[in-house]
Protein backbone atom coordinates (compact mmCIF):
# COMPACT_ATOMS: atom_id res chain seq x y z
CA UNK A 1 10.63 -232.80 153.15
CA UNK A 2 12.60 -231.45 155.96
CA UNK A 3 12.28 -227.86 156.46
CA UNK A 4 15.60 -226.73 156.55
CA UNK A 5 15.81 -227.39 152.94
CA UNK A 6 12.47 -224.92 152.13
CA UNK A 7 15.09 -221.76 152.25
CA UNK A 8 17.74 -223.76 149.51
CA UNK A 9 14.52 -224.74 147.39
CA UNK A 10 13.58 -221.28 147.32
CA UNK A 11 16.49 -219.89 146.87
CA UNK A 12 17.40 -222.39 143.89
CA UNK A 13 13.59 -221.47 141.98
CA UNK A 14 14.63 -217.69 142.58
CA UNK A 15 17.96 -218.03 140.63
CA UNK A 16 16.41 -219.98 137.53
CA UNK A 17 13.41 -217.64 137.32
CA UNK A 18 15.49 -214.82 137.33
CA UNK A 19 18.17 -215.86 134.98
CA UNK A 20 15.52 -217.55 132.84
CA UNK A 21 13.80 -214.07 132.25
CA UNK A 22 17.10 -212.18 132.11
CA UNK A 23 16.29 -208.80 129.97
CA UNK A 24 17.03 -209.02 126.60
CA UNK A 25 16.95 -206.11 123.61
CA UNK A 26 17.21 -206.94 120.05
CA UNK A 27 18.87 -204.42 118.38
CA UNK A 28 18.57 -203.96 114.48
CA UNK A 29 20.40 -201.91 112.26
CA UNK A 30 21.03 -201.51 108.41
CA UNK A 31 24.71 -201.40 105.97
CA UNK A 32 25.24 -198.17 106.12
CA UNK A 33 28.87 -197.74 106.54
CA UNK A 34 30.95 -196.98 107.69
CA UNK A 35 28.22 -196.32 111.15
CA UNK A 36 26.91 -199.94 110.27
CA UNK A 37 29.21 -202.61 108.61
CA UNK A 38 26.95 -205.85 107.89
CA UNK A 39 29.88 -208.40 107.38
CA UNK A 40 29.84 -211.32 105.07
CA UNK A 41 29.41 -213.77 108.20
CA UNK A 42 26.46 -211.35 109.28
CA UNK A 43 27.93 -209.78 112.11
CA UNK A 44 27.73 -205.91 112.27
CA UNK A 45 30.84 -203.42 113.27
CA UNK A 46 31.23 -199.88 112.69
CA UNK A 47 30.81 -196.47 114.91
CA UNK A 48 27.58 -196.11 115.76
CA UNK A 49 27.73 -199.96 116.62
CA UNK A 50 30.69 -199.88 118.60
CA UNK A 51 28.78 -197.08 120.55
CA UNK A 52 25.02 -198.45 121.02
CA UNK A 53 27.18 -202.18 122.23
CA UNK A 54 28.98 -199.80 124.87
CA UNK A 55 25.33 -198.87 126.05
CA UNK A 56 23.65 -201.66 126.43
CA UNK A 57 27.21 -204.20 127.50
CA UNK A 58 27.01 -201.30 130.86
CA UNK A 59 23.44 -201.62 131.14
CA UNK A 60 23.80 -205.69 132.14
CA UNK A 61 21.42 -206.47 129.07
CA UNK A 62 21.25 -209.47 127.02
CA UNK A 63 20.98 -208.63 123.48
CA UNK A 64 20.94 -209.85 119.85
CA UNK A 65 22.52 -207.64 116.92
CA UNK A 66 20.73 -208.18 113.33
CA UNK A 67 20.93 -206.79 110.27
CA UNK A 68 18.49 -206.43 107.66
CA UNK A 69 18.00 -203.69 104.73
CA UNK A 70 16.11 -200.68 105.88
CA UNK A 71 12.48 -201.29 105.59
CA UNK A 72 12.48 -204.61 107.17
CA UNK A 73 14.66 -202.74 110.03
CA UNK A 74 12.41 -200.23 110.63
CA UNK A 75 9.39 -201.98 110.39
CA UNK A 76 10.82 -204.74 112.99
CA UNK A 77 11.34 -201.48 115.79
CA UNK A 78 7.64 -199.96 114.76
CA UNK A 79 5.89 -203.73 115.39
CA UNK A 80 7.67 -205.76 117.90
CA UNK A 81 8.46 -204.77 121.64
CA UNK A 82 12.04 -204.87 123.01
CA UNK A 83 13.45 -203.99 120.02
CA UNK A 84 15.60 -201.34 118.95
CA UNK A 85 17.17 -199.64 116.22
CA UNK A 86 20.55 -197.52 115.17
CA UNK A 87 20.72 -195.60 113.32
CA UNK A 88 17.65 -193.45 112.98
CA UNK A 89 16.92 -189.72 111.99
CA UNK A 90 14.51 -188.18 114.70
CA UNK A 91 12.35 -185.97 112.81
CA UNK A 92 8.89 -184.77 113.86
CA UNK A 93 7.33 -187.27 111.94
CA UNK A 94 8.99 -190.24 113.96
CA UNK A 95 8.73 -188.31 117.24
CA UNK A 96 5.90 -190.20 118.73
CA UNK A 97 6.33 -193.42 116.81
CA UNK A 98 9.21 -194.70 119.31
CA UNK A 99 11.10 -194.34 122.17
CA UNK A 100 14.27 -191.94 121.94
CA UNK A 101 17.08 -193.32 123.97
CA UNK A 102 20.10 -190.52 122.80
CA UNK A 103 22.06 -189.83 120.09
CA UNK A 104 24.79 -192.57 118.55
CA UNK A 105 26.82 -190.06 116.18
CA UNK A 106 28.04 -186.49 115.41
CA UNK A 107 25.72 -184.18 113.27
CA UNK A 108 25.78 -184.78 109.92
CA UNK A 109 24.38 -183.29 106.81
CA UNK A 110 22.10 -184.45 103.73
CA UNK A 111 23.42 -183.28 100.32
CA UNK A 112 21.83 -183.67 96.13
CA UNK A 113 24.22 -186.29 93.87
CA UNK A 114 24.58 -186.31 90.43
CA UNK A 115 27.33 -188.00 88.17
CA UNK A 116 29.58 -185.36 86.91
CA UNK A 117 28.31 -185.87 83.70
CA UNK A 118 24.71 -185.25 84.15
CA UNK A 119 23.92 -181.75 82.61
CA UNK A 120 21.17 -180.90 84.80
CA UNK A 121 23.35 -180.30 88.34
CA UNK A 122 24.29 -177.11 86.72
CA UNK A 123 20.69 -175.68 86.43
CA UNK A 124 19.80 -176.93 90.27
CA UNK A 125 20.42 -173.41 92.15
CA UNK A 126 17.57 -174.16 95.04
CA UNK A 127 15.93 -177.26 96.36
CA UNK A 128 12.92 -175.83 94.79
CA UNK A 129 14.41 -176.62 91.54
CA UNK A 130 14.56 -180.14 92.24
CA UNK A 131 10.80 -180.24 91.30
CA UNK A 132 11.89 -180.28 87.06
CA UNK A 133 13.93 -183.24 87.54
CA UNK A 134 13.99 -186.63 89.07
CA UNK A 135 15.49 -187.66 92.41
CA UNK A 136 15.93 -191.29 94.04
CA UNK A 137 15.60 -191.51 97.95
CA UNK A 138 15.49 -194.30 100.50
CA UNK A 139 11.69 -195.68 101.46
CA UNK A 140 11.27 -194.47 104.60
CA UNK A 141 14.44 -192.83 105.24
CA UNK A 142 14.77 -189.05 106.47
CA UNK A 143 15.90 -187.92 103.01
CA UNK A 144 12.30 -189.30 101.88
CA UNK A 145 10.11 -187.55 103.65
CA UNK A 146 12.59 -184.56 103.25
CA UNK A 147 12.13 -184.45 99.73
CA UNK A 148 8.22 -185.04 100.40
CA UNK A 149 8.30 -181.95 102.26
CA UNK A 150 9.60 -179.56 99.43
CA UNK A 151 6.96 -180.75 97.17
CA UNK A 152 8.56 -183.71 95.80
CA UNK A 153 6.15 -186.45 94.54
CA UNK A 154 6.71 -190.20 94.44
CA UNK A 155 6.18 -191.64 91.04
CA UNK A 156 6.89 -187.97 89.26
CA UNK A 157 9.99 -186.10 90.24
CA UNK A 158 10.17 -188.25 93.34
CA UNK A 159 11.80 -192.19 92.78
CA UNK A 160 11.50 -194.30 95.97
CA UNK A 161 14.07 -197.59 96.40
CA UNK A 162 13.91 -199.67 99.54
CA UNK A 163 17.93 -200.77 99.70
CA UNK A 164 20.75 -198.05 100.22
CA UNK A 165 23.05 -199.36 97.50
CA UNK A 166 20.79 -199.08 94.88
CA UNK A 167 21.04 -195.95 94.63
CA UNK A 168 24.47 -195.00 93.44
CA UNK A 169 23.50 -197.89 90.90
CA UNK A 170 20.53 -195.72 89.48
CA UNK A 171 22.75 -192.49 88.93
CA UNK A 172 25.24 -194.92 87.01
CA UNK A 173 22.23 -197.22 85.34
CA UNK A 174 19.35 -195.11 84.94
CA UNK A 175 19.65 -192.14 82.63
CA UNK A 176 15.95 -190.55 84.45
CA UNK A 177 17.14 -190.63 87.50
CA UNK A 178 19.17 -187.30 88.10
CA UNK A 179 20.23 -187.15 91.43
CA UNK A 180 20.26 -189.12 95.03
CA UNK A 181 20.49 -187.96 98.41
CA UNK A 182 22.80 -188.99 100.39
CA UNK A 183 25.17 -187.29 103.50
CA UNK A 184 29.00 -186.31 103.08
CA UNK A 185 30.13 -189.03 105.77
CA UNK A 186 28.65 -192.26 103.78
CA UNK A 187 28.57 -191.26 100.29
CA UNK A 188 32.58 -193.06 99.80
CA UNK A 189 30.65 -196.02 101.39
CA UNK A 190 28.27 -195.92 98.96
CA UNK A 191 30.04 -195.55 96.00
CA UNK A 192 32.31 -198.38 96.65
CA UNK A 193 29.47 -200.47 97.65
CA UNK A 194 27.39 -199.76 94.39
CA UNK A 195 31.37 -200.48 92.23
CA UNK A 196 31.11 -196.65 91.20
CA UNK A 197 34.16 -194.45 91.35
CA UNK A 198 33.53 -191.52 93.97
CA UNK A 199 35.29 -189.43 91.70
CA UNK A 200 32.54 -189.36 89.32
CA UNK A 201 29.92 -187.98 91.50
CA UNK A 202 28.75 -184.06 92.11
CA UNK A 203 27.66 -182.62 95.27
CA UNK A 204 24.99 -180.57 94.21
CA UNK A 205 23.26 -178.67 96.96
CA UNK A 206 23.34 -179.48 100.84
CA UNK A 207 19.73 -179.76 102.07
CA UNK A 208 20.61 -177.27 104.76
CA UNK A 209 17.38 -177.60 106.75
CA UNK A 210 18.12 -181.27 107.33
CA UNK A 211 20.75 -181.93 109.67
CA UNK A 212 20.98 -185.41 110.39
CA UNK A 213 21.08 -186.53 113.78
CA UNK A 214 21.42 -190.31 114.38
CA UNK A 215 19.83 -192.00 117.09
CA UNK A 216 18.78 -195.44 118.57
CA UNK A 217 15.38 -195.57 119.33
CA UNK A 218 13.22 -198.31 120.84
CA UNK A 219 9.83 -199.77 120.17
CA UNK A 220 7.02 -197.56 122.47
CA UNK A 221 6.58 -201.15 124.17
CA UNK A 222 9.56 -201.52 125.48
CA UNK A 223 9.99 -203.07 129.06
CA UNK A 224 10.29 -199.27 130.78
CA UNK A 225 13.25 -201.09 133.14
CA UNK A 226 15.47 -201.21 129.44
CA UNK A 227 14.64 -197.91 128.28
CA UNK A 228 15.90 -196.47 131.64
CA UNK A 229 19.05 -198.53 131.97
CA UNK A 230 19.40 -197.94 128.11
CA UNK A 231 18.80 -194.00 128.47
CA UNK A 232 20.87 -193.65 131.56
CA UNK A 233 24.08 -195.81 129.73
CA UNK A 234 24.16 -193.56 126.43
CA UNK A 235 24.52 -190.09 128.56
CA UNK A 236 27.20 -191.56 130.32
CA UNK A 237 29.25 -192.57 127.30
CA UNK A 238 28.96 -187.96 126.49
CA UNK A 239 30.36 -187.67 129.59
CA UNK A 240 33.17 -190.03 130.72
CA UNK A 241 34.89 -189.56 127.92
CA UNK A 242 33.91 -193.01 125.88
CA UNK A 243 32.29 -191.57 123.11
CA UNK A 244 35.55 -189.39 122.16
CA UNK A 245 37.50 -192.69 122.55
CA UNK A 246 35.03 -194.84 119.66
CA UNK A 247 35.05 -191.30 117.60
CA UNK A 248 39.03 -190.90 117.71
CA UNK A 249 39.10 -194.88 116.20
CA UNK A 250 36.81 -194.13 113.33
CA UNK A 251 37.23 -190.27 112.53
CA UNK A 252 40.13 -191.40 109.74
CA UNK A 253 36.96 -193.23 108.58
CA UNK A 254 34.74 -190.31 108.37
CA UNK A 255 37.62 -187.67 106.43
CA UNK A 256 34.12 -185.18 106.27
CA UNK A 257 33.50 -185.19 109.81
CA UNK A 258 34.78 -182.18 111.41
């Protein structure tokens, strides 16, 4: 071979190495609307999708969006590297279990259910109180371990379910379960989701001590090159003005946010 064709052949193996390793994240996320929409043809919009996208489009990464009901979400980020999820509490109980990349939404808050008909709202004046009744939470989910934390026990006051619109479903279906916990910004979701008027719920008592901050969050193996780009992208988005912009398009979305 002649040698002024080394440079081209080198040149040509460089390209299709590199674009045949190109980074890639897999992102996965849950229905939780209206942050996460999980369409019909399995494609995902909403807010907090429309901002992690933003993120990782700027940070020149290939991706692949999936969504999956919560356990098998958050099981997928814990196990496999390169993959990361929206959107997540960070409480101290999660702190060291991924990789924190920013925040993906406004503050929020968690709040006690009950159908307007259930008796027993009326005689819940604490959280403490919760302990004579029964409450249904997420597996897994920040309102689970909240609940954990007051004293709540699985299998006694406690009633774990693994997919978000089952829960609504119990309040409506299930005469021993009492109340749910859910935030302001979702509940509407939820109750249309589950078929149940919203009008028929009571807010209870806002968990005050639990102000949920959503996040996306990567698995701790995470090529470090991603989490940079990735952490670098999503304080941008504060700054230039983007986030405001994806907020502005949902906020008549979200009529609790302020």
């Amino acid at each position: 071979m002649s040698k002024r064709f080394i440079p081209l052949l080198v040149i040509l193996i460089s390209n299709y190495c590199t674009s045949s390793h190109a980074q890639k994240v897999t992102l996965v996320t849950e229905h939780l609307p209206p942050y996460q929409i999980i369409k019909e043809d399995s494609t995902v919009a909403g807010f907090a999708t429309e901002i992690v996208l933003e993120v990782v489009q700027r940070s020149n990464l290939d991706y692949e969006l999936l969504g999956y009901p919560w356990v098998r979400t958050y099981n997928l980020a814990l196990k496999k590297a390169n993959h990361c999820i929206f959107s997540i509490a960070r409480i101290p109980l999660r702190e060291k279990l991924f990789t924190w990349i920013g925040q993906v939404t406004e503050k929020n808050n968690a709040v006690v259910w009950s159908l307007k008909s259930n008796e027993n709202a009326a005689k819940v004046k604490s959280l403490d109180d919760l302990k004579h009744f029964t409450t249904a939470v997420n597996k897994n989910d920040v309102t689970h371990t909240a609940m954990l934390d007051i004293g709540l026990i699985e299998s006694k006051n406690l009633y774990v379910v693994e997919h978000t619109k089952s829960l609504i479903n119990l309040l409506a279906t299930r005469p021993e379960i009492d109340f749910i916990v859910a935030d302001d910004i979702t509940i509407p979701h939820r109750a249309k989701l589950a078929g149940v008027s919203v009008n028929l719920l009571n807010r209870v008592i806002e968990v005050t001590n639990l102000s949920l901050n959503f996040y996306l969050a990567c698995n701790k193996n995470t090529d470090k090159d991603i989490i940079n780009k990735l952490k670098k992208n999503i304080a941008k988005i504060h700054l230039d003005g983007s986030y405001e912009k994806i907020l502005l398009k949902w906020k008549s979305k979200m009529p609790h946010l302020k």
